[in-house]
N, C-alpha and C. Protein backbone atom coordinates (compact mmCIF):
# COMPACT_ATOMS: atom_id res chain seq x y z
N UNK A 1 -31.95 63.58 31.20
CA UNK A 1 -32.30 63.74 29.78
C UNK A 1 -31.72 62.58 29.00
N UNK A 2 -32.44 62.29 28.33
CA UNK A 2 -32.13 60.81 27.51
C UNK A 2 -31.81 61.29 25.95
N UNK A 3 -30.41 60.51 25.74
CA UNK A 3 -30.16 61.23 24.09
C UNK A 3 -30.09 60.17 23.39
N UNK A 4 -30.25 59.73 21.90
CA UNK A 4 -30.58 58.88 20.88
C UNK A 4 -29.37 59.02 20.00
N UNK A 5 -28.44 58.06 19.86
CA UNK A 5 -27.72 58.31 18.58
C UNK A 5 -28.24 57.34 17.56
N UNK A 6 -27.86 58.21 16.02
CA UNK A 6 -28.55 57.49 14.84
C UNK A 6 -27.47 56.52 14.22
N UNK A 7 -25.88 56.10 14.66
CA UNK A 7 -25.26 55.55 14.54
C UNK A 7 -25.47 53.54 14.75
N UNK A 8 -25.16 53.07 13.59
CA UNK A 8 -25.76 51.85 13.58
C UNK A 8 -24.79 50.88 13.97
N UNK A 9 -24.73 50.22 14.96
CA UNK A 9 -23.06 49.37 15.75
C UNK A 9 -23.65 48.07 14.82
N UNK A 10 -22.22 47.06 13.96
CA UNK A 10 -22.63 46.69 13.16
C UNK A 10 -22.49 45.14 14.54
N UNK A 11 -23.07 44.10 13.90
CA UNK A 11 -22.58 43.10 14.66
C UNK A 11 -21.89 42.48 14.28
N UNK A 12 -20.55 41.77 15.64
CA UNK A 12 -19.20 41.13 15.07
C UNK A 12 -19.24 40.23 14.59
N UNK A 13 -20.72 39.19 14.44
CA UNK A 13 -20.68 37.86 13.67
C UNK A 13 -21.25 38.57 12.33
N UNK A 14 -21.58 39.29 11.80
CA UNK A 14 -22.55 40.03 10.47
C UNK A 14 -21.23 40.25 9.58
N UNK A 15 -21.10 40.18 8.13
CA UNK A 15 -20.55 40.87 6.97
C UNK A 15 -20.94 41.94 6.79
N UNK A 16 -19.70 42.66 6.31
CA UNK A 16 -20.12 44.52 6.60
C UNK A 16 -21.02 44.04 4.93
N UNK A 17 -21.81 45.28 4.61
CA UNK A 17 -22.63 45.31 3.55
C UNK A 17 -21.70 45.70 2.39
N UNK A 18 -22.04 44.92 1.26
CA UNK A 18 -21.50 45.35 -0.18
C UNK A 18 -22.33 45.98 -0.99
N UNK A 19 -20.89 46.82 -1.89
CA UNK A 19 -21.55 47.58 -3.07
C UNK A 19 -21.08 47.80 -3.96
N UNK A 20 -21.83 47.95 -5.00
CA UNK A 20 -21.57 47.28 -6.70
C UNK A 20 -21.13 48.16 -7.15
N UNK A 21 -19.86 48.24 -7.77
CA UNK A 21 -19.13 49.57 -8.25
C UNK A 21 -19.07 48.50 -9.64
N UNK A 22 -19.25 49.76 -10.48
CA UNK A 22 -18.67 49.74 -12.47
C UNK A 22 -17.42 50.31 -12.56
N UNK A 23 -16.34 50.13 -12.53
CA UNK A 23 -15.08 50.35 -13.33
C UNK A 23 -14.82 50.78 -14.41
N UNK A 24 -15.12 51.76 -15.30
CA UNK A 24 -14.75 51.97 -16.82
C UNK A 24 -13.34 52.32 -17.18
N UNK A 25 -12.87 51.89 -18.14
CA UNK A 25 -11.32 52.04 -18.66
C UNK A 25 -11.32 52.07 -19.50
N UNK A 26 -11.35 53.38 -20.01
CA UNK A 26 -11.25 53.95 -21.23
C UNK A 26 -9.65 54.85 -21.61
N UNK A 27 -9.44 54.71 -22.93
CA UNK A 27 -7.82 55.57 -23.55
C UNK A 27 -7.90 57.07 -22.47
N UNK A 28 -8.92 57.64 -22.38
CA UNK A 28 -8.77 59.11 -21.91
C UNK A 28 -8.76 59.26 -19.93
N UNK A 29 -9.43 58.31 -19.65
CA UNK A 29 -9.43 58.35 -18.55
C UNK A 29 -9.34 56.60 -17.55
N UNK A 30 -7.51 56.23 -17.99
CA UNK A 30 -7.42 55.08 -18.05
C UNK A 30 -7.51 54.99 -16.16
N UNK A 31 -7.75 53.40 -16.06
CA UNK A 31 -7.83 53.15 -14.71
C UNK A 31 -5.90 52.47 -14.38
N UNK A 32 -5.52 53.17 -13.64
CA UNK A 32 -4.14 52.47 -13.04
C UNK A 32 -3.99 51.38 -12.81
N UNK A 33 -3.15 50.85 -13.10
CA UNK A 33 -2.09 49.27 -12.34
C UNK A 33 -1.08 49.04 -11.93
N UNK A 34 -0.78 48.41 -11.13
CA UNK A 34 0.25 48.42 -10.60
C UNK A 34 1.19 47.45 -11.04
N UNK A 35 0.81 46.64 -11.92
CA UNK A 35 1.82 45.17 -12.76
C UNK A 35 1.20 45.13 -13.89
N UNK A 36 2.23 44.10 -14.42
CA UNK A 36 2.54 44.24 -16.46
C UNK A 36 2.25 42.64 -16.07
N UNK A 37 0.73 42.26 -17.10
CA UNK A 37 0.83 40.87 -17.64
C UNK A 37 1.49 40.75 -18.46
N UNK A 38 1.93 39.98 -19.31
CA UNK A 38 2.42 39.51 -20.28
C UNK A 38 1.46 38.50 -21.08
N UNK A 39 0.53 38.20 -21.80
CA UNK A 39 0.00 38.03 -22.77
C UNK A 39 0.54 36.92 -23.86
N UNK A 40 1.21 37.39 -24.16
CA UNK A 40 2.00 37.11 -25.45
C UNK A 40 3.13 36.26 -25.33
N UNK A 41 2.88 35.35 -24.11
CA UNK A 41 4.26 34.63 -24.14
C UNK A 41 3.43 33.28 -24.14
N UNK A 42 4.11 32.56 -25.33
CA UNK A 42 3.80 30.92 -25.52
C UNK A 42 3.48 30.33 -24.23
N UNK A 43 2.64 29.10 -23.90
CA UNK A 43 2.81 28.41 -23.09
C UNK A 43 3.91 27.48 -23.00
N UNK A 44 4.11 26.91 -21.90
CA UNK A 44 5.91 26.01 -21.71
C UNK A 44 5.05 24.65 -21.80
N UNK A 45 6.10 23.61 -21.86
CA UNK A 45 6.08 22.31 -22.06
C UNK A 45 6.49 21.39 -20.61
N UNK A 46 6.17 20.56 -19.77
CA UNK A 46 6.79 19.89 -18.99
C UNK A 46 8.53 20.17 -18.96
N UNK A 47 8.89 20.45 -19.63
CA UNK A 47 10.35 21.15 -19.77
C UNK A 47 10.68 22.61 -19.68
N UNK A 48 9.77 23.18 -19.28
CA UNK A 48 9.78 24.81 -19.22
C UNK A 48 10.14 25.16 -20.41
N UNK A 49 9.92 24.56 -21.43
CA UNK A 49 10.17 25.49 -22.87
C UNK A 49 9.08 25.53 -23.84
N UNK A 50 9.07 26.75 -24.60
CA UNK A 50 8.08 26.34 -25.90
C UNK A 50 8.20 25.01 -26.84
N UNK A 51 6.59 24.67 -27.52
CA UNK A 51 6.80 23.78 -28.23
C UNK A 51 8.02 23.33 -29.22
N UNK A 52 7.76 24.88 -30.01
CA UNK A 52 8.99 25.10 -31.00
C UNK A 52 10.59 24.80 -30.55
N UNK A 53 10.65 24.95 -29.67
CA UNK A 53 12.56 24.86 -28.92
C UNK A 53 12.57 23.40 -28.56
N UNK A 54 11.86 22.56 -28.76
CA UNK A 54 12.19 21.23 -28.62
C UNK A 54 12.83 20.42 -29.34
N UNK A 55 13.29 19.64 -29.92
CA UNK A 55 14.35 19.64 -30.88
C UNK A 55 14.66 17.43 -30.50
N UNK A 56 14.39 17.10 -31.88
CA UNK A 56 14.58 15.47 -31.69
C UNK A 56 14.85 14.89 -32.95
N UNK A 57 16.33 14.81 -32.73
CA UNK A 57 17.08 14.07 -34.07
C UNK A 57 17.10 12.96 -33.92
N UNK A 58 17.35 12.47 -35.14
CA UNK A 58 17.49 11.05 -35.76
C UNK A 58 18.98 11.37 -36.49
N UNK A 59 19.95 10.17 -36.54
CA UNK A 59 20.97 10.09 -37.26
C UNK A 59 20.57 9.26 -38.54
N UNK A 60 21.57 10.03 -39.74
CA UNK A 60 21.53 9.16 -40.53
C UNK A 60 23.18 10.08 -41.70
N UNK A 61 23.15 9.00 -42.49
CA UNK A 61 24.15 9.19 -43.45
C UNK A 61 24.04 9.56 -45.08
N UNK A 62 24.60 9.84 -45.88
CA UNK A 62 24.47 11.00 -47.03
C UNK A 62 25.44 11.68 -47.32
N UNK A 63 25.29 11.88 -48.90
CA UNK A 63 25.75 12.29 -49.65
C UNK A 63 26.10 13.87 -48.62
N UNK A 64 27.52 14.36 -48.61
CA UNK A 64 26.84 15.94 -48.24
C UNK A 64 27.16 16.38 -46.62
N UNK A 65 27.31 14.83 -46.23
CA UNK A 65 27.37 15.51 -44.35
C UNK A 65 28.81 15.64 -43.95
N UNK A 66 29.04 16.37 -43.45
CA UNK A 66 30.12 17.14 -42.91
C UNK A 66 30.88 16.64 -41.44
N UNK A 67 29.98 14.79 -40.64
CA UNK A 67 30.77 14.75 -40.08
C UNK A 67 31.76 14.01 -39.94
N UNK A 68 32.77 13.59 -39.63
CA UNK A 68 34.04 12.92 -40.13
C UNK A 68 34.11 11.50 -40.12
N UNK A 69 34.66 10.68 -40.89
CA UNK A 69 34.33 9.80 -41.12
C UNK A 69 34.41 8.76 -40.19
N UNK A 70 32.94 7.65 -40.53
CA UNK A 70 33.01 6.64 -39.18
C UNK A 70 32.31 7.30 -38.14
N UNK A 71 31.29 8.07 -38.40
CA UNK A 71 30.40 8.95 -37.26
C UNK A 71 29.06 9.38 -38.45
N UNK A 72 28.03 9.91 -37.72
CA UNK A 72 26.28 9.58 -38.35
C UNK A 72 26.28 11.05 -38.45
N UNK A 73 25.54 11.88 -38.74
CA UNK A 73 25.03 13.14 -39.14
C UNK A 73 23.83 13.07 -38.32
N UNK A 74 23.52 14.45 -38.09
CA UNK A 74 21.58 14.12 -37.13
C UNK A 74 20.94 14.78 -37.92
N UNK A 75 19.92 14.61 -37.90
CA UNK A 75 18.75 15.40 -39.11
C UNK A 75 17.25 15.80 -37.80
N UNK A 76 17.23 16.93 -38.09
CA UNK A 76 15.58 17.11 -36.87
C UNK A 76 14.57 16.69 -37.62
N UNK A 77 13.57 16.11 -37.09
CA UNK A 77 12.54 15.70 -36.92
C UNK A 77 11.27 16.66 -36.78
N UNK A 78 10.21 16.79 -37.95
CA UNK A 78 9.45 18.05 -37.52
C UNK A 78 8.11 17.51 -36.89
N UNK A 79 7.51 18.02 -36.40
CA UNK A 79 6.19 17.58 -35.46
C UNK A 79 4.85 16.71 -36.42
N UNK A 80 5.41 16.83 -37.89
CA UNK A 80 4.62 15.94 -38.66
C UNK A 80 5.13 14.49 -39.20
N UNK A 81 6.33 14.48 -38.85
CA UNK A 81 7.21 13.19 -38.54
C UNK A 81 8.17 13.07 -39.75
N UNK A 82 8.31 14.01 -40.93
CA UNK A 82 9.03 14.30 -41.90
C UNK A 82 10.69 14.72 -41.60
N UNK A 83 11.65 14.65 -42.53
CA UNK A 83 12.91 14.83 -41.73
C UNK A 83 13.39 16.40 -43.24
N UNK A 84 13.79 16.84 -42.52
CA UNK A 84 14.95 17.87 -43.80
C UNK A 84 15.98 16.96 -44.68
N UNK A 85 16.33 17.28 -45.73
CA UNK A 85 17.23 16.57 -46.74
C UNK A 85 18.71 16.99 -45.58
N UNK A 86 18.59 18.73 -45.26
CA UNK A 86 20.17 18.59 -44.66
C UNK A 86 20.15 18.65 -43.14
N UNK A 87 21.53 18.27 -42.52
CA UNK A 87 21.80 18.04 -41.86
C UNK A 87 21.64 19.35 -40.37
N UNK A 88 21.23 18.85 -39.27
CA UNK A 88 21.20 19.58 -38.13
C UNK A 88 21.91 20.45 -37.78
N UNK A 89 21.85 22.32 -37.50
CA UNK A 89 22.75 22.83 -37.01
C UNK A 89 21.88 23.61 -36.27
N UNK A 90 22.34 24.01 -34.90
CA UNK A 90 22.31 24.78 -33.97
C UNK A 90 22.15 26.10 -34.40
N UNK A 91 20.98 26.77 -34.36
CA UNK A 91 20.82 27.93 -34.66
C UNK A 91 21.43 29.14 -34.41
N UNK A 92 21.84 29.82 -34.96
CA UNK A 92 22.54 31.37 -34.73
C UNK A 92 21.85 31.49 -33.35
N UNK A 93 22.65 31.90 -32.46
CA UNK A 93 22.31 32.60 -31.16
C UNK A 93 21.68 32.02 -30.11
N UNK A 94 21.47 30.44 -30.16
CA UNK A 94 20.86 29.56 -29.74
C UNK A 94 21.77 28.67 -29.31
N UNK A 95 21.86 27.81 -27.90
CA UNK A 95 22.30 26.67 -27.52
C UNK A 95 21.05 25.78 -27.94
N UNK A 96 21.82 24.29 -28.06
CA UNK A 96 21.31 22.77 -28.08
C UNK A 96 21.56 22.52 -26.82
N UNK A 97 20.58 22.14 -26.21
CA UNK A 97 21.17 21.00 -24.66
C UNK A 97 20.35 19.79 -24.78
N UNK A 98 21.56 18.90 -25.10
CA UNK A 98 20.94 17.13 -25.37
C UNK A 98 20.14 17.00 -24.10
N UNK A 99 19.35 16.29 -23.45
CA UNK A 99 18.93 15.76 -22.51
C UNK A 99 19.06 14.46 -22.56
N UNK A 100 18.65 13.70 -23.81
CA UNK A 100 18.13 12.21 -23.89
C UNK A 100 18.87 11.60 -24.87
N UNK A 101 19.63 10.18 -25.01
CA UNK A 101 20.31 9.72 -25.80
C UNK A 101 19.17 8.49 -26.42
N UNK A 102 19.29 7.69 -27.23
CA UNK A 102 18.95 6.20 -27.05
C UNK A 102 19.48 6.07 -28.68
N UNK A 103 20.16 4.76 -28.41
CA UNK A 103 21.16 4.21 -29.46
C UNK A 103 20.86 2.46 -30.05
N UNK A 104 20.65 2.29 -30.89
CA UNK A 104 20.36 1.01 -31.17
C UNK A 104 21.18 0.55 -32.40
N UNK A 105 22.17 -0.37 -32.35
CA UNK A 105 23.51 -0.79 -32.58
C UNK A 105 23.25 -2.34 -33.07
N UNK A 106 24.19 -2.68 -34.03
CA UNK A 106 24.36 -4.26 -34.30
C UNK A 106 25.71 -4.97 -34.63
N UNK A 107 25.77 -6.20 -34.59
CA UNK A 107 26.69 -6.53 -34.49
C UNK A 107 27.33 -6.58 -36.06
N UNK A 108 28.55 -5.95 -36.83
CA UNK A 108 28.78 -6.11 -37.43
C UNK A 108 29.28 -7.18 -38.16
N UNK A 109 29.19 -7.27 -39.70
CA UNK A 109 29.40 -8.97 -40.26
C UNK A 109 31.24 -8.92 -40.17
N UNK A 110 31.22 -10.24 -39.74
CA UNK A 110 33.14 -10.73 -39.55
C UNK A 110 33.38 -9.50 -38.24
N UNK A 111 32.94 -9.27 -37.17
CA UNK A 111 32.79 -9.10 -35.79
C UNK A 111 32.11 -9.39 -34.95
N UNK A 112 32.28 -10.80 -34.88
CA UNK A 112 31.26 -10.81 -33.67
C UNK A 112 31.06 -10.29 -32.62
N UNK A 113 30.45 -10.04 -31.53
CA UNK A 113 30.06 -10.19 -30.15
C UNK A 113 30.69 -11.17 -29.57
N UNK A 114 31.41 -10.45 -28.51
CA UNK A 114 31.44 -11.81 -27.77
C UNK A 114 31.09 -11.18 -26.11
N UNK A 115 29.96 -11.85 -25.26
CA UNK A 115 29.51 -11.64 -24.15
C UNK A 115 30.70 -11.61 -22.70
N UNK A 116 30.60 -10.55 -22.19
CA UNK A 116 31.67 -10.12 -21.17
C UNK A 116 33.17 -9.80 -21.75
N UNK A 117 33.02 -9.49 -22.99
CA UNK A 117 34.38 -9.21 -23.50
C UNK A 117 34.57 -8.29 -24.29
N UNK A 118 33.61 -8.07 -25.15
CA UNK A 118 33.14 -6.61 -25.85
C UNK A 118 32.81 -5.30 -25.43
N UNK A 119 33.55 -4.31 -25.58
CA UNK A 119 32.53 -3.04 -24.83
C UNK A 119 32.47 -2.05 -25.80
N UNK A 120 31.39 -1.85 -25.90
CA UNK A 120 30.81 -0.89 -27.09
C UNK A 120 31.13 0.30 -26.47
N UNK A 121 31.81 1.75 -27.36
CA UNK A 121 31.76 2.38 -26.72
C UNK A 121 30.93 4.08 -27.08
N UNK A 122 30.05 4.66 -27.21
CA UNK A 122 29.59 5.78 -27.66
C UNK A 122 29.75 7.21 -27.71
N UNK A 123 29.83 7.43 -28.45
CA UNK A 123 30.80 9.49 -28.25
C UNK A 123 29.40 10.34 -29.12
N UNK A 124 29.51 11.48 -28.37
CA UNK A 124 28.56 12.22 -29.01
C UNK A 124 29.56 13.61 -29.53
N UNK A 125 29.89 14.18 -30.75
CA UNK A 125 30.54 15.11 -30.62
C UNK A 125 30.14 15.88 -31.65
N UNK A 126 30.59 17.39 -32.00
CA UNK A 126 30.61 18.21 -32.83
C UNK A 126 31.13 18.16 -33.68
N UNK A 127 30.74 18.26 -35.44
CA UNK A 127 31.40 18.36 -36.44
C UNK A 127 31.27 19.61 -37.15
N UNK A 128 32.17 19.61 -38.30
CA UNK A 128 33.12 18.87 -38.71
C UNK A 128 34.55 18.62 -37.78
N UNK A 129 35.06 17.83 -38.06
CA UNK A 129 36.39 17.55 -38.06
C UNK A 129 36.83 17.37 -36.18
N UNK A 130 35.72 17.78 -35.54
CA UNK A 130 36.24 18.29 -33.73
C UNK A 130 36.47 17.11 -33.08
N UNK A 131 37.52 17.68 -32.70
CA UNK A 131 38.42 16.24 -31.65
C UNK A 131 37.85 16.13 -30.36
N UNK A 132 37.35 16.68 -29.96
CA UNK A 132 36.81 17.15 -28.68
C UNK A 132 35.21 16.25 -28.51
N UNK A 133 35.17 15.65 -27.75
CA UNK A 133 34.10 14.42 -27.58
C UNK A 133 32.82 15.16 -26.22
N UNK A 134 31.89 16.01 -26.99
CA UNK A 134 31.00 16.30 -25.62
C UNK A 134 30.24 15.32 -24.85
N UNK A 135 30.06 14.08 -25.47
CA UNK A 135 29.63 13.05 -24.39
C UNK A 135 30.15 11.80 -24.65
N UNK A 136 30.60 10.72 -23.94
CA UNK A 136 31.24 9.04 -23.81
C UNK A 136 30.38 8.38 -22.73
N UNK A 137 29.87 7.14 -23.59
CA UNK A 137 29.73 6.11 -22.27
C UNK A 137 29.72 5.06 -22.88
N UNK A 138 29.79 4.08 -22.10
CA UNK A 138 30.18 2.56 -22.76
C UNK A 138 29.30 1.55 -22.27
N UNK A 139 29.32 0.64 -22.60
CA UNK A 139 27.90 -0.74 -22.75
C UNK A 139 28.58 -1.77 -22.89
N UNK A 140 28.74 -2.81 -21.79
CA UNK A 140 29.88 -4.20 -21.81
C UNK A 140 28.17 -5.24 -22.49
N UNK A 141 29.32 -6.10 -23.52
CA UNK A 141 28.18 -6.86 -23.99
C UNK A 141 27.83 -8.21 -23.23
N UNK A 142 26.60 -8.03 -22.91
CA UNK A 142 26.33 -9.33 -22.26
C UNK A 142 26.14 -10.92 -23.32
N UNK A 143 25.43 -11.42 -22.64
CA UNK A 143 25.53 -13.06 -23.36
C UNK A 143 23.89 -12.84 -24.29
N UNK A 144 22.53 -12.23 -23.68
CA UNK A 144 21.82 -12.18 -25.10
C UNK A 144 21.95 -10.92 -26.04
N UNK A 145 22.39 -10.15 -25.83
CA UNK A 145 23.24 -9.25 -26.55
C UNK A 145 23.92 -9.99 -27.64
N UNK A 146 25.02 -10.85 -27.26
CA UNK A 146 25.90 -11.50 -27.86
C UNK A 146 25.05 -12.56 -28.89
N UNK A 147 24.23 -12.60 -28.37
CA UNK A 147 23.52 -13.75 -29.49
C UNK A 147 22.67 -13.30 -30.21
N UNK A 148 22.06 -12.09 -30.01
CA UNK A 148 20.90 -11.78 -31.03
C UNK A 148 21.81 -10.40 -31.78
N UNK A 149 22.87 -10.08 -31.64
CA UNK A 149 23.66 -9.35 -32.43
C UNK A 149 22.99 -7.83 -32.35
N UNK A 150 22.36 -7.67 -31.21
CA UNK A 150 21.75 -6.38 -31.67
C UNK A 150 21.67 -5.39 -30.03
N UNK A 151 22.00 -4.52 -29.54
CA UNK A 151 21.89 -3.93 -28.38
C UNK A 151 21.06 -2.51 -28.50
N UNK A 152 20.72 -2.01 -27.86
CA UNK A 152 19.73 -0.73 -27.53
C UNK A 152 20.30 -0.09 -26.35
N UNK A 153 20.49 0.85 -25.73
CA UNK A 153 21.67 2.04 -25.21
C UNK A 153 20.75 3.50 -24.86
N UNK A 154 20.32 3.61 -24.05
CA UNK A 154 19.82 4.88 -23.69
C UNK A 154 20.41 5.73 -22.63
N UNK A 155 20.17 6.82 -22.50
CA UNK A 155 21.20 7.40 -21.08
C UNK A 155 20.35 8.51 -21.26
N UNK A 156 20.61 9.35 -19.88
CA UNK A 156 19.28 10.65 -19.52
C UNK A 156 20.93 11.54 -18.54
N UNK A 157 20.92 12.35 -19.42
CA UNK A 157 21.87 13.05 -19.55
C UNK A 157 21.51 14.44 -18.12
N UNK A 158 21.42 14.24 -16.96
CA UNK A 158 21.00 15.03 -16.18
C UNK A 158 21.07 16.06 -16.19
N UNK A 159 22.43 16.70 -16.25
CA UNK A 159 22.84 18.10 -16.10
C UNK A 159 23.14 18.78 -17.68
N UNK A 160 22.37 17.70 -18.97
CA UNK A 160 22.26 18.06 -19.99
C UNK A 160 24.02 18.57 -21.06
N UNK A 161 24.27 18.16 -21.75
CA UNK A 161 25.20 18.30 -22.62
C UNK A 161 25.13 19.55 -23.70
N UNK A 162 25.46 20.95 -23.41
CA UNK A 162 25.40 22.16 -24.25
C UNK A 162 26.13 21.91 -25.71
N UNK A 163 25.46 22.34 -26.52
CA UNK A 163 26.45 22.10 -28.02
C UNK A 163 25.84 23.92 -28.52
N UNK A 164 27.20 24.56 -28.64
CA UNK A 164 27.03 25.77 -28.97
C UNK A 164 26.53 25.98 -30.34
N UNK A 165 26.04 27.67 -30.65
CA UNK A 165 25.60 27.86 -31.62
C UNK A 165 26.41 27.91 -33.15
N UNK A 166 25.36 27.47 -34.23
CA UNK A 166 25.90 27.07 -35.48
C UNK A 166 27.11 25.41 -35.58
N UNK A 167 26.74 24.97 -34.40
CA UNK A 167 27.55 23.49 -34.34
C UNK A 167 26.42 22.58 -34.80
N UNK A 168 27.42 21.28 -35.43
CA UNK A 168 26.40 20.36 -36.15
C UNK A 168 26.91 18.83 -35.05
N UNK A 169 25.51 17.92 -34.96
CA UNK A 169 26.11 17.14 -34.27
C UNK A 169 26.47 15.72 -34.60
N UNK A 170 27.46 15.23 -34.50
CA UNK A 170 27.95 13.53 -34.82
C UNK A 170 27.60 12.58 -33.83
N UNK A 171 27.02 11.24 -34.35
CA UNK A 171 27.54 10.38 -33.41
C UNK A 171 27.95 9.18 -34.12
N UNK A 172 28.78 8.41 -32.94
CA UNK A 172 29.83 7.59 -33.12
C UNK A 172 29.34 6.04 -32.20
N UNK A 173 29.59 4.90 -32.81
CA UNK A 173 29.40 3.98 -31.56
C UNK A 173 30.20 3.06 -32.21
N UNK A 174 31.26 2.25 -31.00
CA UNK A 174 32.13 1.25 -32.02
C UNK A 174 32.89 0.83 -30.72
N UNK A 175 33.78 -0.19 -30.88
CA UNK A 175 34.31 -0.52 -29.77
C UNK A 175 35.43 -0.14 -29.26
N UNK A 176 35.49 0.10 -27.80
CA UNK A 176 36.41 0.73 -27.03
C UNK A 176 37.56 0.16 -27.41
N UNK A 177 38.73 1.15 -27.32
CA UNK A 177 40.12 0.73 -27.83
C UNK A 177 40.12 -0.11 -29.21
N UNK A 178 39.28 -0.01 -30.10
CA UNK A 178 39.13 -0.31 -30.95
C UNK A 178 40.32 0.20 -32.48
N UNK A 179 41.09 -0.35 -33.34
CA UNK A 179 41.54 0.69 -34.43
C UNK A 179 40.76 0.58 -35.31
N UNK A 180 39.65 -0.19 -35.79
CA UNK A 180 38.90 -0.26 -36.50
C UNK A 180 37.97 1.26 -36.74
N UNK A 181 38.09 1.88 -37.32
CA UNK A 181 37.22 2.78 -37.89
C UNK A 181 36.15 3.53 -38.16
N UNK A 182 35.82 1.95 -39.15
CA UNK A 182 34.59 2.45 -39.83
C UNK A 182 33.34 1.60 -39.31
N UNK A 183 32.76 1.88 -38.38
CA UNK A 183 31.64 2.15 -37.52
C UNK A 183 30.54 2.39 -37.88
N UNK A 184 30.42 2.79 -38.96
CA UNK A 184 28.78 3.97 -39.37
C UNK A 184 27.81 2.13 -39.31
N UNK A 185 28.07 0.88 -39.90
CA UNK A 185 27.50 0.23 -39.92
C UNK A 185 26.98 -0.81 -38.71
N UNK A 186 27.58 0.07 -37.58
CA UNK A 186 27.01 -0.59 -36.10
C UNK A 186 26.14 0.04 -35.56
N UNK A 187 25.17 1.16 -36.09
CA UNK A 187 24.89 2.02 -35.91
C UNK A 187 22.98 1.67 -36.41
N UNK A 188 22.24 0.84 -35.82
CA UNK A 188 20.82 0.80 -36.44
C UNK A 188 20.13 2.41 -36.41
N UNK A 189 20.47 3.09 -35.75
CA UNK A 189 19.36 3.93 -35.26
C UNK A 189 19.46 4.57 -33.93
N UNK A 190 20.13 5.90 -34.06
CA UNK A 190 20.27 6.65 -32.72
C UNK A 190 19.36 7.87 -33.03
N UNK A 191 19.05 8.21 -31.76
CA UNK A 191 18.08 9.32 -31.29
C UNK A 191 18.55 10.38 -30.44
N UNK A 192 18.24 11.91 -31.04
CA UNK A 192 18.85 12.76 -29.51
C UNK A 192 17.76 13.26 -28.91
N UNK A 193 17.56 13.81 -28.10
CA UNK A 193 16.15 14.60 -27.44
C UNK A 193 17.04 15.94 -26.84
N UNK A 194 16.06 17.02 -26.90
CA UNK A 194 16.82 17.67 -25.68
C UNK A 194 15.46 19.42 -26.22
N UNK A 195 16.33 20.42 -26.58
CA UNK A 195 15.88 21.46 -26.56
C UNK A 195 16.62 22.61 -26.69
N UNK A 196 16.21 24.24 -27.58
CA UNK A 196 17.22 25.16 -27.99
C UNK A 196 16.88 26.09 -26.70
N UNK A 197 17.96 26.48 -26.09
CA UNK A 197 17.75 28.14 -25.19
C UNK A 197 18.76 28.89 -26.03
N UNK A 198 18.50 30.84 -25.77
CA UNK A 198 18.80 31.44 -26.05
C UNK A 198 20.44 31.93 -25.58
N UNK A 199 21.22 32.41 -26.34
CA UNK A 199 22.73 33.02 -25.72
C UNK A 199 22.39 33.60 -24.56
């Protein structure tokens, strides 16, 4: 006796057959998940941070700034290239971490330059009044240095320089072992770069 099954053996090179299902998800009869997008979070920057937490001062001097004398005040910079009348502070509950320095310096009048003998030296610190120096590095003056009276100074601060919250920041550039002082006028034009994270 010969028997017939109605069972269909699929073949192992064939795709099993598909079928078109509708999904509805509605408040009363919601469909489950198993993970939380998040939506609502800014996109990051080549720096893993939001636009807004980026942060790029310019120094300058004024009536009003608080940091001690013979050192620049920083002022931020807003994304339309305008500066605030006051001076930079670290937001409530927020770190600063410098990343990027660049300093552009001149030779002051009745000081010259003199090439292989000069060493400029740069401090980045917290004001008012703080003795405490969060960054130093120094720049020996060479021979066209020495003649065009004018040097440029950048540094990429790797492991980044933290300046805690509600701190304002100074900088300083003048020569090493120097007693001379007053500095603010060697000072063309310094820049900070970096970015705010949270406590």
């Amino acid at each position: 006796m010969l028997f017939c099954s109605s069972v269909l053996a699929e073949k192992p090179d064939e795709a099993p057959p598909t079928v078109d299902v509708n999904v509805v998800n509605t408040p009363d009869d919601p469909v489950p998940v198993t993970g939380v997008v998040d939506v609502t979070s800014a996109p990051t920057t080549h720096m893993g941070q939001g636009v807004e937490n980026h942060v790029s001062l310019v120094t300058g001097s004024g009536s009003g700034t608080t940091c001690p004398a013979g050192e620049l005040a920083a002022f931020r910079q807003s994304s339309d290239g305008n500066f605030p009348f006051d001076e930079f502070v670290v937001p409530e509950g927020m770190t600063f971490v410098v990343t990027d320095l660049a300093i552009g310096v001149r030779e002051k009048a009745g000081n010259d330059w003199i090439a292989g003998n000069n060493i400029i030296s740069f401090q980045l610190s917290i004001g008012p009044g703080a003795s405490d120096r969060m960054w130093v590095s120094t720049m020996q003056i060479d021979e066209l240095m020495a003649a065009s009276g004018e040097a440029w100074f950048t540094d990429h601060l790797v492991s980044g320089v933290a300046i805690g919250s509600e701190e304002r920041v100074c900088i300083r550039a003048g020569f090493t072992f120097s007693a001379d002082s007053d500095t603010v006028s060697l000072i063309n034009l310094s820049r900070l770069y970096g970015y705010l994270v949270d406590n």
